[in-house]
C-alpha atoms as a PDB file:
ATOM      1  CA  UNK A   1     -55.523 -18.337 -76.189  1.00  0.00           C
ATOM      2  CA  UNK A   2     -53.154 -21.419 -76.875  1.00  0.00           C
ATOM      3  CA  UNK A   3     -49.323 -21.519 -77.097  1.00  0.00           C
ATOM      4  CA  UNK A   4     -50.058 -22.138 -81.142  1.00  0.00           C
ATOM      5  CA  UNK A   5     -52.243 -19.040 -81.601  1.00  0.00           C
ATOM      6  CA  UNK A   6     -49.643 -16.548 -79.586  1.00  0.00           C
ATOM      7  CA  UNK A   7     -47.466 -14.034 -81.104  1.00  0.00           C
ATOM      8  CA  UNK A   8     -44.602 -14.747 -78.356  1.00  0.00           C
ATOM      9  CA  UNK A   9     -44.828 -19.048 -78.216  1.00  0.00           C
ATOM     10  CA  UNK A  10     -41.241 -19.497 -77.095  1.00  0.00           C
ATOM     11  CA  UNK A  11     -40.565 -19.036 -73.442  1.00  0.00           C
ATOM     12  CA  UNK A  12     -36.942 -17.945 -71.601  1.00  0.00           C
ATOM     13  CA  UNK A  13     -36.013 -19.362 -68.230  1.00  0.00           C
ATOM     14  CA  UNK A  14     -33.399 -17.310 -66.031  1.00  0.00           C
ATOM     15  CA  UNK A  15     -32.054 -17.543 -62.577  1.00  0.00           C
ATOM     16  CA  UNK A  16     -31.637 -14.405 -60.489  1.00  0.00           C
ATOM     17  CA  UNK A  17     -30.342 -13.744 -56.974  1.00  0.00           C
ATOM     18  CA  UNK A  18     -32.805 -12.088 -54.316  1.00  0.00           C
ATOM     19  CA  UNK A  19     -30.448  -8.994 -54.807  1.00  0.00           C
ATOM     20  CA  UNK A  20     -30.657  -8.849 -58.605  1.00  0.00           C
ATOM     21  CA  UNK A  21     -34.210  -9.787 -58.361  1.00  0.00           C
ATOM     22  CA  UNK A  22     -34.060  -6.355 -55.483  1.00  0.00           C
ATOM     23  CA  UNK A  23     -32.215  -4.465 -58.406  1.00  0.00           C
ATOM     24  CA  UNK A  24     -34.331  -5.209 -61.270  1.00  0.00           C
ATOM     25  CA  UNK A  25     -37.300  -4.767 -59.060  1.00  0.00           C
ATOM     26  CA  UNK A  26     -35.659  -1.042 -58.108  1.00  0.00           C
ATOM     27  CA  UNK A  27     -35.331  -0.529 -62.067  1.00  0.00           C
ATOM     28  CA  UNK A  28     -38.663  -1.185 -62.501  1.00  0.00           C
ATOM     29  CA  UNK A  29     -40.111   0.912 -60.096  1.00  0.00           C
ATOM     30  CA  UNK A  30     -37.889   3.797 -61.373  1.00  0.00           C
ATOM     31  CA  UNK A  31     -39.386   3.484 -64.617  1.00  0.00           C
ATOM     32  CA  UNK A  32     -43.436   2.952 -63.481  1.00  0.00           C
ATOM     33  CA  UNK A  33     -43.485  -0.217 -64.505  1.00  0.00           C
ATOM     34  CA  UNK A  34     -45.307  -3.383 -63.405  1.00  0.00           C
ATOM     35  CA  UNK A  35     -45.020  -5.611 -65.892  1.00  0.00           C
ATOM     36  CA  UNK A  36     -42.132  -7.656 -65.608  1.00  0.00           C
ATOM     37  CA  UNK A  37     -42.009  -9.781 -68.554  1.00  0.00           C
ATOM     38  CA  UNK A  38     -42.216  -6.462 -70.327  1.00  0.00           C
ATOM     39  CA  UNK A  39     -39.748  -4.936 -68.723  1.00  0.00           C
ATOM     40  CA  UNK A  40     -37.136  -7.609 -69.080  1.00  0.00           C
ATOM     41  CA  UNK A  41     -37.906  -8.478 -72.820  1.00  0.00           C
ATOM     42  CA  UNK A  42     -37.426  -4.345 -73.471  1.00  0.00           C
ATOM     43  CA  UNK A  43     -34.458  -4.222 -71.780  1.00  0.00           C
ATOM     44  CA  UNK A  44     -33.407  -7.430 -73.615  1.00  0.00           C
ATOM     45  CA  UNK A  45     -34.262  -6.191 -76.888  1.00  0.00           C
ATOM     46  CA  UNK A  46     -33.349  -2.382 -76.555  1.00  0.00           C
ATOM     47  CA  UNK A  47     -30.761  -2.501 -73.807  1.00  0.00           C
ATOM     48  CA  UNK A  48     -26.716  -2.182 -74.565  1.00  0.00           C
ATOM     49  CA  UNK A  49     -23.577  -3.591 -73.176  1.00  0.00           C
ATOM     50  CA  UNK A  50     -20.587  -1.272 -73.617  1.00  0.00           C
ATOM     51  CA  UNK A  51     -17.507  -3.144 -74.217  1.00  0.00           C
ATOM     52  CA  UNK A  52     -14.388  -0.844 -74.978  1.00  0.00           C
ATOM     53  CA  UNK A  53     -12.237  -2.217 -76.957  1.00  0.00           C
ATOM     54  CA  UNK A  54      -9.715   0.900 -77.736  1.00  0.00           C
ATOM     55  CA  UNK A  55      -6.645   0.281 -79.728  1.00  0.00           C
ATOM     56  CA  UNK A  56      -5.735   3.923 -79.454  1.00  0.00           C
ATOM     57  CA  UNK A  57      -5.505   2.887 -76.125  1.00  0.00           C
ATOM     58  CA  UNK A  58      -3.075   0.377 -76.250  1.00  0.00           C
ATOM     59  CA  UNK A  59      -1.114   2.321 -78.341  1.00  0.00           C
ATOM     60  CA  UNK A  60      -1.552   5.042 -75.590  1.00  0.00           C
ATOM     61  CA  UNK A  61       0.210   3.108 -72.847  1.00  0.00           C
ATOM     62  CA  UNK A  62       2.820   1.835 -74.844  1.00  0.00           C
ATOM     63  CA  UNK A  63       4.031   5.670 -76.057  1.00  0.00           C
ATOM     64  CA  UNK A  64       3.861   6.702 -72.506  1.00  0.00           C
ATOM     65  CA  UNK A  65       5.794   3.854 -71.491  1.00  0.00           C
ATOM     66  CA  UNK A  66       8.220   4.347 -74.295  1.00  0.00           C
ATOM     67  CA  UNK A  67       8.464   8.200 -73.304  1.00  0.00           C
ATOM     68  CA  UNK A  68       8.993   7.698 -70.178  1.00  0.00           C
ATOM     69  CA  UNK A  69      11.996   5.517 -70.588  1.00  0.00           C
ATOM     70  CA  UNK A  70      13.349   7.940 -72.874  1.00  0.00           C
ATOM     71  CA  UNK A  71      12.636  10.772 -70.148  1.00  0.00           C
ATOM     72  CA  UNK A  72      14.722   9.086 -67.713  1.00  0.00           C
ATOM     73  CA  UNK A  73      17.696   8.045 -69.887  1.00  0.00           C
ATOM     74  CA  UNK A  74      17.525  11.765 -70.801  1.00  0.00           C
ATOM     75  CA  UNK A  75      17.427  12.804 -66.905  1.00  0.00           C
ATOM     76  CA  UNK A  76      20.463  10.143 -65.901  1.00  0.00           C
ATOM     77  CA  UNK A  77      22.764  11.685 -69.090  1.00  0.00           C
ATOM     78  CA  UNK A  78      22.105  15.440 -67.728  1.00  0.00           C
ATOM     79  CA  UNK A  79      23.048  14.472 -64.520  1.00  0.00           C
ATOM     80  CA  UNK A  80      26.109  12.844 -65.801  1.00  0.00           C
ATOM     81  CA  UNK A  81      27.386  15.227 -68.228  1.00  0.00           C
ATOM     82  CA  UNK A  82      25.720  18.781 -67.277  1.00  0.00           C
ATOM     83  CA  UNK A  83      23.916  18.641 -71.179  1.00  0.00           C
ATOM     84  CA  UNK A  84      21.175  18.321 -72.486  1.00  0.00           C
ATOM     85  CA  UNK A  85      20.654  17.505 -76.425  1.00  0.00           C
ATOM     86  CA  UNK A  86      18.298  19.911 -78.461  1.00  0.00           C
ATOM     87  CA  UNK A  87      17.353  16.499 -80.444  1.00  0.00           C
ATOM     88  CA  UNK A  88      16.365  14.770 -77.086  1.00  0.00           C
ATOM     89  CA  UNK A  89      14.232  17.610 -76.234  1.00  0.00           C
ATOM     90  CA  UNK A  90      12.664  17.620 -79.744  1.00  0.00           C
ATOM     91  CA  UNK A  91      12.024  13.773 -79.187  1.00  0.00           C
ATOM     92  CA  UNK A  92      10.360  14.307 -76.047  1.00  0.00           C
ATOM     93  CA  UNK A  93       8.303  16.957 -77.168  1.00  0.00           C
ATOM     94  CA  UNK A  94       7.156  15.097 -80.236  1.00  0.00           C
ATOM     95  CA  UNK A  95       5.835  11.924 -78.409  1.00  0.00           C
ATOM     96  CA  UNK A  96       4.235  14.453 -76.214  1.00  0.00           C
ATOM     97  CA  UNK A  97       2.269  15.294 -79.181  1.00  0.00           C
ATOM     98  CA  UNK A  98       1.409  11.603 -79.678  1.00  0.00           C
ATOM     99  CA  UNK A  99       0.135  11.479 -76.110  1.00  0.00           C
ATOM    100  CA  UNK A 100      -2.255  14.063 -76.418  1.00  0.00           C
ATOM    101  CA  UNK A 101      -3.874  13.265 -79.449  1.00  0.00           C
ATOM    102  CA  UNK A 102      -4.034   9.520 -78.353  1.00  0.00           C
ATOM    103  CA  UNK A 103      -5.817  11.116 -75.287  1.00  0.00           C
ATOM    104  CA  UNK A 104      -7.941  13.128 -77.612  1.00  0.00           C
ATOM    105  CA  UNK A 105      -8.845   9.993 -79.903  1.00  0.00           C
ATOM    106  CA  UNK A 106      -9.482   7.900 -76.998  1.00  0.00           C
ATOM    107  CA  UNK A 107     -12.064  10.898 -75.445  1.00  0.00           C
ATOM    108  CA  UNK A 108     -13.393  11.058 -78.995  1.00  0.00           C
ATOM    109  CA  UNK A 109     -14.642   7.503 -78.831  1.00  0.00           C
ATOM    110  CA  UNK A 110     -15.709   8.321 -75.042  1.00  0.00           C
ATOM    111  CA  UNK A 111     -18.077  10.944 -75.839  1.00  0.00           C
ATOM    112  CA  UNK A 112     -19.820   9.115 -78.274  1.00  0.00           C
ATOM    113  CA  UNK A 113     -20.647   6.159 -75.971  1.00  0.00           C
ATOM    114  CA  UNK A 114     -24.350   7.866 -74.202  1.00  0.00           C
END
């Protein structure tokens, strides 16, 4: 059958190392398969790359890193004066809140990543 006549004319090219070569040859194996070029085109085709990208994330960090400073200005004034403020306590408690359901969110998005 000629190039013209074929359902797949157009040819890829790709460089591998002997241990990628190893790895996709373990793949393979693991799945029965023989077939190379039909291997690699289905993985092509049907295969994913996860790339998180979570701005609940982000946002994660910075209220942890904004409660924390808070946390120890709160710690240094108790030492200092013997008090503590029912307002800083409230604060604290609140961006706890915020922490967990960031956490939450960001597991959300986890779980649905299979």
């Amino acid at each position: 059958m000629s190039s013209a006549n074929r359902k797949r004319n157009i040819q890829l090219n790709f460089r591998v190392s002997p241990q990628e070569l190893e790895m996709i040859q373990r793949k393979m194996s693991q799945l029965g398969t023989k077939n190379r070029e039909a291997y690699l085109r289905k993985m092509t085709l049907d295969g994913y790359v996860v790339k998180l990208e979570l701005p609940e994330l982000k946002e994660l960090v910075s209220l942890m890193r904004y409660s924390s400073n808070n946390l120890n200005q709160l710690t240094k004034r108790a030492h200092e004066t013997g008090r503590i403020y029912d307002a800083d306590l409230e604060d604290i408690a609140r961006r706890q809140d915020q922490l967990w359901e960031g956490v939450r969110n960001i597991l959300t998005h986890l779980a649905k990543i299979s």
